[in-house]
Protein backbone atom coordinates (compact mmCIF):
# COMPACT_ATOMS: atom_id res chain seq x y z
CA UNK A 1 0.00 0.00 0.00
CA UNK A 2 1.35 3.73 -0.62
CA UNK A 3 -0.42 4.46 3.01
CA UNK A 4 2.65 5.26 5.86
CA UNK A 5 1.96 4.13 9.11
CA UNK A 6 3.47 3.89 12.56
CA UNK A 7 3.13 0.70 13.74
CA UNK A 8 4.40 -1.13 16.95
CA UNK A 9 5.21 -4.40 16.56
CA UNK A 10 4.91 -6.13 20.23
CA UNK A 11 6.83 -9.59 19.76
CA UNK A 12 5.76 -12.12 22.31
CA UNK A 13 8.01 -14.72 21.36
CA UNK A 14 11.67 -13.68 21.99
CA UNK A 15 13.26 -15.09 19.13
CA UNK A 16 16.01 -13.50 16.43
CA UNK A 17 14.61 -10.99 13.98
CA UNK A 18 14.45 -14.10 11.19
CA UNK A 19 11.56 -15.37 13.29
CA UNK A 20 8.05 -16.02 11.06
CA UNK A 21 6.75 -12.52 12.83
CA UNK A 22 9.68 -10.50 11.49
CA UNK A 23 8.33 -10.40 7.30
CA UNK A 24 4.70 -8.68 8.55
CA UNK A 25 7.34 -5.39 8.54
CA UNK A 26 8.45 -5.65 5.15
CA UNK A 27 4.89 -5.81 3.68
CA UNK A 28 3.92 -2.42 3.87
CA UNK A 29 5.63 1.07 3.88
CA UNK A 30 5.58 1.92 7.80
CA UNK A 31 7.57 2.83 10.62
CA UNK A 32 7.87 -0.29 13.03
CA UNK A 33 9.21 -0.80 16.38
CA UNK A 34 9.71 -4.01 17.27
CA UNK A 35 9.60 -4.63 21.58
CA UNK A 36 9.74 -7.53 23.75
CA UNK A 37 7.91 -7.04 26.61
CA UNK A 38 4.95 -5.55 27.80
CA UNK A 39 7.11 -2.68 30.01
CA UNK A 40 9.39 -1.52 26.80
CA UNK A 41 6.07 -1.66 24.39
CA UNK A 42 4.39 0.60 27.27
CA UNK A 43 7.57 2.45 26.90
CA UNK A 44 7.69 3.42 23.54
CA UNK A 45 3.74 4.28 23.67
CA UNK A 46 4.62 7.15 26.10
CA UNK A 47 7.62 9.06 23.57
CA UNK A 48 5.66 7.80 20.01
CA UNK A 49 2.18 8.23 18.35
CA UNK A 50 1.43 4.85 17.24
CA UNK A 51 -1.46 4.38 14.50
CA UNK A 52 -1.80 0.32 15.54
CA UNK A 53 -0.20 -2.15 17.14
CA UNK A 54 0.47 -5.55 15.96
CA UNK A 55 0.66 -8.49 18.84
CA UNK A 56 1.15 -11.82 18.66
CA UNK A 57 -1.50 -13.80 21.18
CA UNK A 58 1.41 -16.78 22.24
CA UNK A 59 2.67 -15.64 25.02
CA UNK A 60 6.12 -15.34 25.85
CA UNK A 61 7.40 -16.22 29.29
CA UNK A 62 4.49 -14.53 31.80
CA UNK A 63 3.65 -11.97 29.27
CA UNK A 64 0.26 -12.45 26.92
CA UNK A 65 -0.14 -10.14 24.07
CA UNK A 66 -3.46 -9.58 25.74
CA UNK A 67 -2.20 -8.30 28.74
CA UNK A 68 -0.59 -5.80 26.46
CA UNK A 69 -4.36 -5.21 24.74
CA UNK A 70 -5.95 -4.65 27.77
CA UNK A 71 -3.48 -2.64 29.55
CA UNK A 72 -3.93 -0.10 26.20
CA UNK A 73 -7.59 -0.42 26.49
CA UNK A 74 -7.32 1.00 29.88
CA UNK A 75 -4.98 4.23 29.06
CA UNK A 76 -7.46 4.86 26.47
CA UNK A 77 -4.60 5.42 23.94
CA UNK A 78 -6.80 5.10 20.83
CA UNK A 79 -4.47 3.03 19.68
CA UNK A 80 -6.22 -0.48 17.87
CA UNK A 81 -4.90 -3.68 17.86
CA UNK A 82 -4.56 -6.43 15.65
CA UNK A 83 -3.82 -9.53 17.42
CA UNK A 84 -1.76 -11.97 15.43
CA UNK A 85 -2.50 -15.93 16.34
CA UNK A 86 -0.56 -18.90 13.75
CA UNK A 87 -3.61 -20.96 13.70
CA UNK A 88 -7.60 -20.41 14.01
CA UNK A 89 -8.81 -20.68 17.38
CA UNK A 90 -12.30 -19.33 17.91
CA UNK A 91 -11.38 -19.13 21.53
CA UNK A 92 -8.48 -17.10 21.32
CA UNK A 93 -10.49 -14.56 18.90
CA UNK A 94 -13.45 -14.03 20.85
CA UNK A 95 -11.01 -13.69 24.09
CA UNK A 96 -9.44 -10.99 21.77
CA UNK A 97 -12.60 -8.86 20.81
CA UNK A 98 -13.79 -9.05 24.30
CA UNK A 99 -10.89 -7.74 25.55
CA UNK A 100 -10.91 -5.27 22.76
CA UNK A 101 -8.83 -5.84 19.48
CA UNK A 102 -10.03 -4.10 16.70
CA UNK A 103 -9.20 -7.40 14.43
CA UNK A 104 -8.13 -11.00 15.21
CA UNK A 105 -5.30 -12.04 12.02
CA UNK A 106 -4.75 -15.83 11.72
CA UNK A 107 -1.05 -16.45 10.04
CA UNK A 108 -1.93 -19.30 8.15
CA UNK A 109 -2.28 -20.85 4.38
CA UNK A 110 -0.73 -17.61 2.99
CA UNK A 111 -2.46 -15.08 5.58
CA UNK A 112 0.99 -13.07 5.26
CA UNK A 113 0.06 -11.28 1.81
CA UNK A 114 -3.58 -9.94 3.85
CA UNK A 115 -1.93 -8.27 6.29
CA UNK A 116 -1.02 -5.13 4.58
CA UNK A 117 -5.15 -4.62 3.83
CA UNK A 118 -5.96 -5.41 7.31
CA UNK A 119 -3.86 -2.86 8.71
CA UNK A 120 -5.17 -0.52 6.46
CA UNK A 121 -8.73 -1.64 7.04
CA UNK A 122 -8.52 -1.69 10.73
CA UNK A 123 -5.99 1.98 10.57
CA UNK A 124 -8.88 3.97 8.84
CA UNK A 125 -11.68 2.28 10.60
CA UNK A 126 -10.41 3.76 13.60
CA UNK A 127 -9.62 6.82 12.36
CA UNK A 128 -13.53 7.47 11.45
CA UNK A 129 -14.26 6.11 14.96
CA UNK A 130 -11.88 8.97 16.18
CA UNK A 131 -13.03 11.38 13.76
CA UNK A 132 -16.98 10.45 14.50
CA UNK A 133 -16.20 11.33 18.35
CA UNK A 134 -14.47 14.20 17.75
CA UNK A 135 -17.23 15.40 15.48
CA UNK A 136 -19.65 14.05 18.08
CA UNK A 137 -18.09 15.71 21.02
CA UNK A 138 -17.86 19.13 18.73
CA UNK A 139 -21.17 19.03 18.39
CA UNK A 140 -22.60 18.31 21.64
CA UNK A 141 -20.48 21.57 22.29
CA UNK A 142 -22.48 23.87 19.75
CA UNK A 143 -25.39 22.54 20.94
CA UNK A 144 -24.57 23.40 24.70
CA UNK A 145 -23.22 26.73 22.96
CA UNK A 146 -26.31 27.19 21.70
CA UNK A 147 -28.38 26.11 24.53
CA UNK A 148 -27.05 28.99 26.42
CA UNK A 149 -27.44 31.26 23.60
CA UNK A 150 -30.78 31.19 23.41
CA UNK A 151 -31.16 31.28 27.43
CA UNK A 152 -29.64 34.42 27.40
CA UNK A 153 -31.75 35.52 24.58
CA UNK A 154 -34.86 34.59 26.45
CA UNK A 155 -33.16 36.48 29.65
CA UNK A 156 -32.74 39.64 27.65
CA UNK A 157 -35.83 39.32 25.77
CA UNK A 158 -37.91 39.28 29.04
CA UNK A 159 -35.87 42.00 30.59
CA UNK A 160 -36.18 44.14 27.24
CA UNK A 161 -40.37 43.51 27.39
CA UNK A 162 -40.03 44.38 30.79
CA UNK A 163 -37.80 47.68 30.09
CA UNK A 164 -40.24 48.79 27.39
CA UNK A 165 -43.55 48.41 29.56
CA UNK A 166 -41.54 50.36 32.08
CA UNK A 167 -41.01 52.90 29.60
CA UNK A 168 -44.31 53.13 28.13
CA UNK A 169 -45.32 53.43 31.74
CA UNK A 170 -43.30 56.41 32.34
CA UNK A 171 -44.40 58.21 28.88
CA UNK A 172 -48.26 57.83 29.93
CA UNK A 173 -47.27 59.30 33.32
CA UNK A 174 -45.48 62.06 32.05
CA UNK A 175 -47.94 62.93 29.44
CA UNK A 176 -50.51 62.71 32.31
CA UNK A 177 -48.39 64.98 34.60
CA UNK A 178 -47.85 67.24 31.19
CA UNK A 179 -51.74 67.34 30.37
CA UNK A 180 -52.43 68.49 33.97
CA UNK A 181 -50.12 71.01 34.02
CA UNK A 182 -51.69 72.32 30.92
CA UNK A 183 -55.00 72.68 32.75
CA UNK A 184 -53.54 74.76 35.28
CA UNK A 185 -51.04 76.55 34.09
CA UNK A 186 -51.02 80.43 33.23
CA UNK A 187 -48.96 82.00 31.39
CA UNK A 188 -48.71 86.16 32.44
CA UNK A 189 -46.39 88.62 30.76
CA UNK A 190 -44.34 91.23 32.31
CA UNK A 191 -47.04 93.89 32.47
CA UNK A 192 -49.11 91.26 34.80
CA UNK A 193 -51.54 90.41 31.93
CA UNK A 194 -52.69 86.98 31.72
């Protein structure tokens, strides 16, 4: 794909870089980090913007690549996961979207060649899910925004009805005050004439 990503590559298995897990890199034009453990993979999340990362479900020693999934799912990164198992297991894959991988990948028959699309698929899905909360969120703001808008619209409104009957109220009382002073008042020059 002509897509470039930055992808971290969590390998569970500790073995040397010629290990079945190494060609996924070579596949597609990205940035990858390969880690091997949970702690350095947590590392490099906190310096680097990752757009996926790839885990393999065998675990390695004490550390499952779903330990890694769920301890992402609980920072909230954003970041989505493809976990990477060698053969089907329905198990496994339904252990994997409950804990919350955004695609299960089974490395078999071939598989390899898929990957790239996956990525890709799984990469832009979550960037609409992003981009539909951030739209979401933006406009739950406007509509607040709004909200408030229009209460202080009402506010003023009222006080401006209020403002104007208070006025209209002090024209009739003047013009009342005006229109008895007209009945009584005389007007007398300087001789004393009226």
């Amino acid at each position: 794909t002509d897509t470039l990503y930055s992808v971290l590559f969590f390998l569970m298995i500790r073995r040397p870089p010629r290990s079945t897990l190494f060609p996924y890199t070579t596949l597609f034009r990205s940035t990858v980090d390969h880690v091997p453990s949970i702690e350095r993979a947590l590392l490099q999340m906190k310096y680097y913007d990752y757009d996926l990362a790839l885990v393999d479900y065998i675990p390695a020693g004490d550390e499952f690549g779903l330990d890694l999934l769920e301890i992402i799912e609980r920072k909230q990164s954003g970041i989505p996961v493809i976990i990477i198992a060698s053969s089907k297991n329905d198990a496994a894959a339904s252990e994997a979207f409950n804990a919350g991988a955004a695609d299960f990948f089974i490395n078999e028959n071939g598989a390899l060649e898929r990957l790239p699309e996956a990525v890709d698929k799984t990469i832009l899905r979550s960037r609409a899910s992003s981009e539909r909360a951030r739209l979401t969120r933006n406009l739950k703001d406007r509509h607040r925004e709004l909200k408030n808008m229009n209460e202080t619209l009402a506010r003023q409104s009222v006080r401006f009805l209020k403002l104007k009957k208070e006025q209209e109220s002090q024209r009739a009382r003047m013009e009342l005050l005006l229109n008895s002073m007209m009945d009584g008042v005389a007007f007398i020059n300087s001789r004393g004439d009226i």
